[in-house]
Protein backbone atom coordinates (compact mmCIF):
# COMPACT_ATOMS: atom_id res chain seq x y z
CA UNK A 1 19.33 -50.76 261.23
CA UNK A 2 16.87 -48.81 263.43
CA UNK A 3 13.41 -49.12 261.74
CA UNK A 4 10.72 -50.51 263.30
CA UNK A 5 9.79 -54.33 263.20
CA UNK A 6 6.21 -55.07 263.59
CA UNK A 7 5.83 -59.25 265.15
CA UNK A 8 2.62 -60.85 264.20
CA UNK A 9 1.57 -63.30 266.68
CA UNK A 10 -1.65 -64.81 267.04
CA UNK A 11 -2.44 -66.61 269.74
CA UNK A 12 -5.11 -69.80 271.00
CA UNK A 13 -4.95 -71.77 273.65
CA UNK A 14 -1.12 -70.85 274.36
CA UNK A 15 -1.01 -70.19 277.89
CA UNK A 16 1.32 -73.13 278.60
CA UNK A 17 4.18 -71.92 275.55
CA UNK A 18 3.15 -68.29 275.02
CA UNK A 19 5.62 -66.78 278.14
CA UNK A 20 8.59 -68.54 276.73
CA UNK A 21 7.49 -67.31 273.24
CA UNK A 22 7.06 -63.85 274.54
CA UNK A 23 10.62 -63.81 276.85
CA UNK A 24 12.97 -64.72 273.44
CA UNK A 25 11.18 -61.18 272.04
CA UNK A 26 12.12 -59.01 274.71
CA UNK A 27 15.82 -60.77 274.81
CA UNK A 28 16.01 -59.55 271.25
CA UNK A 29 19.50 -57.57 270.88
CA UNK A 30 17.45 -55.08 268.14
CA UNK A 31 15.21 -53.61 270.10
CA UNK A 32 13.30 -51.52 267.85
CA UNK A 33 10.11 -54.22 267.76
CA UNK A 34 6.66 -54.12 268.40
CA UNK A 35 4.67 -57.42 269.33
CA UNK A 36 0.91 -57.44 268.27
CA UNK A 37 -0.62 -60.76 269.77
CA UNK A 38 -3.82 -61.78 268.90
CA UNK A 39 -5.98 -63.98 271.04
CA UNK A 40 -8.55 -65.95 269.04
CA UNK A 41 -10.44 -66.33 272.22
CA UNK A 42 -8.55 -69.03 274.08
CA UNK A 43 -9.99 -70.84 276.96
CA UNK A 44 -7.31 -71.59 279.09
CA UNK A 45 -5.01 -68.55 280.97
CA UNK A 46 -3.39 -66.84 278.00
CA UNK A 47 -5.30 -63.83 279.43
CA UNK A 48 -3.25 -64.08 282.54
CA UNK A 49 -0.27 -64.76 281.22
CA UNK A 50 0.20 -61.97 278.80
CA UNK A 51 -1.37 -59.75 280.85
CA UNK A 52 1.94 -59.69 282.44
CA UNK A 53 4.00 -58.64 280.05
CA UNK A 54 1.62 -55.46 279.20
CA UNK A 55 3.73 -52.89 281.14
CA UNK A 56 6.48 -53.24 278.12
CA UNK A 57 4.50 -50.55 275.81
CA UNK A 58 5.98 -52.39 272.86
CA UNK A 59 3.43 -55.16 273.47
CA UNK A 60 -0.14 -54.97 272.29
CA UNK A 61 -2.54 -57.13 273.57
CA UNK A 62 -5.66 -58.04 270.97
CA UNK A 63 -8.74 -60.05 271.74
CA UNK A 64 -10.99 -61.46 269.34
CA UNK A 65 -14.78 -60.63 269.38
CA UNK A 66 -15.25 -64.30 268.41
CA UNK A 67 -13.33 -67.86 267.66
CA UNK A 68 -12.37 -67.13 264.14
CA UNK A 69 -9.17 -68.76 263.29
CA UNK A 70 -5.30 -68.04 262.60
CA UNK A 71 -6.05 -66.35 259.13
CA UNK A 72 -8.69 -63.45 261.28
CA UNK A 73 -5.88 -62.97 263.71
CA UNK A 74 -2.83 -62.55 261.20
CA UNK A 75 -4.72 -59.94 259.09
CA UNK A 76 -6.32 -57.98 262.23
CA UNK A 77 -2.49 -57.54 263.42
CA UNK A 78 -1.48 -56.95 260.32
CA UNK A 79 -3.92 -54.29 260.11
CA UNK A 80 -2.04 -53.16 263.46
CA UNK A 81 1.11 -53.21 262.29
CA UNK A 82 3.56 -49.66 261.75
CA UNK A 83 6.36 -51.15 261.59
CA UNK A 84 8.79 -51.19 257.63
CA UNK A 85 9.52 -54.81 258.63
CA UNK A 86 6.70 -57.62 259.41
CA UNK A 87 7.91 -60.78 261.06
CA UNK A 88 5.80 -63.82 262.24
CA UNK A 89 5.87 -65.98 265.27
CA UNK A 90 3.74 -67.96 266.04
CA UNK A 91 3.01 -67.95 270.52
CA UNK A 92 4.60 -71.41 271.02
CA UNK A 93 7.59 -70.52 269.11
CA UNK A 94 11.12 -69.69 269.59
CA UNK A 95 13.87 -67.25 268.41
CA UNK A 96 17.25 -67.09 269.25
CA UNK A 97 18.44 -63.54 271.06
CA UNK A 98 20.38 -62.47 267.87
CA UNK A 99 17.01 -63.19 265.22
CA UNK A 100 16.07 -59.80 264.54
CA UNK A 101 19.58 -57.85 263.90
CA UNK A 102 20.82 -60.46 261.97
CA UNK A 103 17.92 -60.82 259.53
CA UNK A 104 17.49 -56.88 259.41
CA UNK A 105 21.10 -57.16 258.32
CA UNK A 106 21.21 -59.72 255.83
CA UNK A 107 17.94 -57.80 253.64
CA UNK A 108 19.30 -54.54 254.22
CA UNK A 109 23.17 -55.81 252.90
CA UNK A 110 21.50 -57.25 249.91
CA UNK A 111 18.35 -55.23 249.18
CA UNK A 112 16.24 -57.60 250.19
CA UNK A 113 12.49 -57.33 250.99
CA UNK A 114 11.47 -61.15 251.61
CA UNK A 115 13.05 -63.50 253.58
CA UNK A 116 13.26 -66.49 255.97
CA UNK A 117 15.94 -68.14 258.03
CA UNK A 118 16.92 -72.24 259.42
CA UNK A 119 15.24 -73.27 262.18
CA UNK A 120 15.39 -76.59 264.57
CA UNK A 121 12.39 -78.55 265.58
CA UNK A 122 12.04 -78.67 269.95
CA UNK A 123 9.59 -80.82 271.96
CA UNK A 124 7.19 -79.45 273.58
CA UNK A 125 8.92 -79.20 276.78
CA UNK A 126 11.30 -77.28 274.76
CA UNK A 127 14.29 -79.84 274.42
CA UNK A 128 15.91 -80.39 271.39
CA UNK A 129 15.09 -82.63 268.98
CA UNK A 130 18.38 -82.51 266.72
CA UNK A 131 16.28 -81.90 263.68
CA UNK A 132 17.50 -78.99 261.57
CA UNK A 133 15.44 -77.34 258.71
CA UNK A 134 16.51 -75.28 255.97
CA UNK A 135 15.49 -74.22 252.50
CA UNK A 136 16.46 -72.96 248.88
CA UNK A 137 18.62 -69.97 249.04
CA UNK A 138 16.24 -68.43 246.44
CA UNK A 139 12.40 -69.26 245.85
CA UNK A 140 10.80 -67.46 243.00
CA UNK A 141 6.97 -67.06 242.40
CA UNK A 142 7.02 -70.53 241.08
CA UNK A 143 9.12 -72.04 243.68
CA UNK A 144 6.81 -70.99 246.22
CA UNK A 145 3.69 -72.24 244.41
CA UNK A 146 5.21 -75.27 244.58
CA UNK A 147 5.85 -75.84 248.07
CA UNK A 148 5.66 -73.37 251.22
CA UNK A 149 9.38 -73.93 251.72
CA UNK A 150 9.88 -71.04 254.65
CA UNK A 151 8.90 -71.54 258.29
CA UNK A 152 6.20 -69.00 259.29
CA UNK A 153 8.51 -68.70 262.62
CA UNK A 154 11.37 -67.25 260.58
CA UNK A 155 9.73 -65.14 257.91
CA UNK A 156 10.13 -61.45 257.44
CA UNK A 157 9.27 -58.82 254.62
CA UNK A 158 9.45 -55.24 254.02
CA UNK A 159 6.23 -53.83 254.13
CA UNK A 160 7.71 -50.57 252.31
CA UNK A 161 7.94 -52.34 249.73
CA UNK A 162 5.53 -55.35 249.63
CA UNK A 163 2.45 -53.36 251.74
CA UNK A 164 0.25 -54.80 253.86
CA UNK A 165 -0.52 -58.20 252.86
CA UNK A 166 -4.41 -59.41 253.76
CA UNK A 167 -5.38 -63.19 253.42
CA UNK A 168 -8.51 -65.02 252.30
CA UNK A 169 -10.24 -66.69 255.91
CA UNK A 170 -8.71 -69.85 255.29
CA UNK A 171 -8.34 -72.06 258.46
CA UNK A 172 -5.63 -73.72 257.63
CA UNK A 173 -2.38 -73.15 255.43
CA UNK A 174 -3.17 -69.20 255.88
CA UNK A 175 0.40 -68.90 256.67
CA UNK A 176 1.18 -70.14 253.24
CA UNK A 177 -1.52 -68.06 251.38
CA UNK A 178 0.29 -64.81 253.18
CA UNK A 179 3.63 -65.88 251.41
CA UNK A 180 1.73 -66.84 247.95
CA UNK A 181 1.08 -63.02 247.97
CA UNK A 182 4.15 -61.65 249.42
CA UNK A 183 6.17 -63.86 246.25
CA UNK A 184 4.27 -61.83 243.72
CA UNK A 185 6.00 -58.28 244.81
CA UNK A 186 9.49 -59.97 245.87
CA UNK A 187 11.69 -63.09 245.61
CA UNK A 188 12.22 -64.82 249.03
CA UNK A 189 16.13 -65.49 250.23
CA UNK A 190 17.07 -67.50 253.02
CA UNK A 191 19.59 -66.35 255.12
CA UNK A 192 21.47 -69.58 256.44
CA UNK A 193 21.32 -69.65 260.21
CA UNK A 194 19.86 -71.35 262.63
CA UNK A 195 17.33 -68.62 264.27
CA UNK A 196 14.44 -70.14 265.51
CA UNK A 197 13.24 -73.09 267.11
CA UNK A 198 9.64 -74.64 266.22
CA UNK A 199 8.37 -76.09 268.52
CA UNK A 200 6.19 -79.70 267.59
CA UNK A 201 2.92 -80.37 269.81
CA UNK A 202 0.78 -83.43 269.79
CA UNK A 203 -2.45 -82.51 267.82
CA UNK A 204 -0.83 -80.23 264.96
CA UNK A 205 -1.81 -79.60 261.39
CA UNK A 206 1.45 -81.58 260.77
CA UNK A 207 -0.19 -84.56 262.42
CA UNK A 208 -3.05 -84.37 260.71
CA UNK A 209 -4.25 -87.37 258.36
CA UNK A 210 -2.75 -87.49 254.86
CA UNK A 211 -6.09 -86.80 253.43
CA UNK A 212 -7.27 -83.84 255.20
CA UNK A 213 -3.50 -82.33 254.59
CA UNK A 214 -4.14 -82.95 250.75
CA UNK A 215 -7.58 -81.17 250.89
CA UNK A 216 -6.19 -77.67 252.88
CA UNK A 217 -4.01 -77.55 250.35
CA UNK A 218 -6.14 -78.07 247.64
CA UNK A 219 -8.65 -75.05 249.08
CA UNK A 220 -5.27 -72.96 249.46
CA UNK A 221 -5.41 -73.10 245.76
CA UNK A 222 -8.90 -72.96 244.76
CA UNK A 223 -9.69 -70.03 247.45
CA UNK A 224 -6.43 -68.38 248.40
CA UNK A 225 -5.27 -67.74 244.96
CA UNK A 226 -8.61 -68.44 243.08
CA UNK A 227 -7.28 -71.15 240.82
CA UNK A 228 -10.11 -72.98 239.07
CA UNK A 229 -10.61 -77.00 239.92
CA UNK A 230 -8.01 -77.98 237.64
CA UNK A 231 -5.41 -75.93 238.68
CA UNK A 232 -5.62 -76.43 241.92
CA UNK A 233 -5.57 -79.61 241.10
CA UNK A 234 -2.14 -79.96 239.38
CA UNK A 235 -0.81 -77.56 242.62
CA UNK A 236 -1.37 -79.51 245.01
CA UNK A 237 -0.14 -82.77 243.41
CA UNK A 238 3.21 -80.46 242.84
CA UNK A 239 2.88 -79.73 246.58
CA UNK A 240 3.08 -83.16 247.31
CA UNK A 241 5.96 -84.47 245.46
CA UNK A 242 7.48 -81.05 246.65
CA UNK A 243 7.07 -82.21 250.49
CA UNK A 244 8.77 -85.37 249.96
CA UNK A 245 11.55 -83.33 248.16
CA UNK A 246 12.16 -81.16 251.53
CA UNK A 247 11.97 -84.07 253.55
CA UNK A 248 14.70 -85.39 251.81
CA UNK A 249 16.82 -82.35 250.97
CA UNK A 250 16.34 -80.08 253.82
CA UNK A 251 15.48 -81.43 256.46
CA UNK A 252 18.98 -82.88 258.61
CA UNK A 253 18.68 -84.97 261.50
């Protein structure tokens, strides 16, 4: 229970979330963390507002030579990372004080080296929104090709064991690709507490039209995972009927 946790966090356009994000780290009761943030070259203050926090030496402060999307900034921290344990947030996200130790925990208990926790949805002005989501208790390879059941906000894997995961530059659903490869070396186990809070802004992929929701996860397919046209075909159809499954299973309101 004293390894090193390396938290991937890239960052765009965050300046107005990204303190709060950065605050529910350093209340972390496991200590033993590392936060790489990755700026994709935001144009508002995230500059100024991180810059801040940079006198914790457990923070590391990236900047992107050029816009290049989430995908660029996940695998450049990645790249960063030393810690056994990777963990994700995203900069407008939450976790609870307790996240880290009790996840550490719960794949250490079992011998675990993939897993995810519940989370609750917020507003952007970070009240709640009474909306709890959870998950399987166990996704296989083929559970997760079916639908990217996890939140990115509450993922964690063992990089002992898994590696270093790189992504194809996808600009959207790269969070998804990243656990399409992380499924191949280990089953994924949700540990079932509420650890994290997501936080839901105007303007999200999750607001996105039907159709351009249908075609990122088509491309997830057919360039993440090299399917052929077919294939990707019949995935993301699964995907589909697989999202109206969660909304109806896992998601509590």
């Amino acid at each position: 229970m004293n390894e090193l946790v390396s938290i991937v966090m890239p960052s765009y356009n965050t300046g107005k979330f990204i303190s709060e994000t950065i605050n529910s780290v350093l209340k972390q009761t496991y200590t033993n963390w590392e936060l790489i943030v990755v700026d994709d070259c935001s144009k508002d203050n995230t500059d100024e507002v991180v810059k801040e926090f940079l006198n914790d030496e457990r923070i590391k402060y990236i900047k992107n030579e050029k816009n290049s999307g989430a995908a660029v900034s996940r695998n450049r921290a990645i790249k960063e990372a030393k810690g056994r344990w990777i963990a994700f947030l995203d900069s407008d996200d939450l976790w609870t004080e307790d996240k880290l130790e009790k996840q550490i925990k719960f794949m250490e208990d079992n011998n675990y080296h993939f897993s995810y926790t519940n989370y609750e949805e917020i507003k952007e002005d970070s009240t709640p929104l009474n909306i709890k989501v959870t998950g399987p208790k166990k996704i296989t390879k083929a559970g997760m090709f079916n639908y990217c059941w996890p939140g990115c906000l509450t993922i964690m894997y063992d990089a002992k064991h898994v590696g270093l995961i790189q992504i194809a530059d996808l600009k959207k659903n790269n969070d998804y690709a990243m656990w399409l490869k992380v499924i191949k070396k280990a089953n994924c186990y949700l540990l079932d507490e509420n650890l994290a809070k997501y936080r839901i802004r105007s303007g999200s992929i999750s607001r996105h039209s039907k159709g351009k929701l249908i075609k990122h996860h088509y491309l997830l397919y057919k360039i993440g995972e090299e399917k052929n046209a077919f294939v990707s075909s019949v995935l993301t159809v699964r995907n589909l009927f697989f999202g109206v499954y969660k909304k109806l299973r896992y998601v509590k309101k």
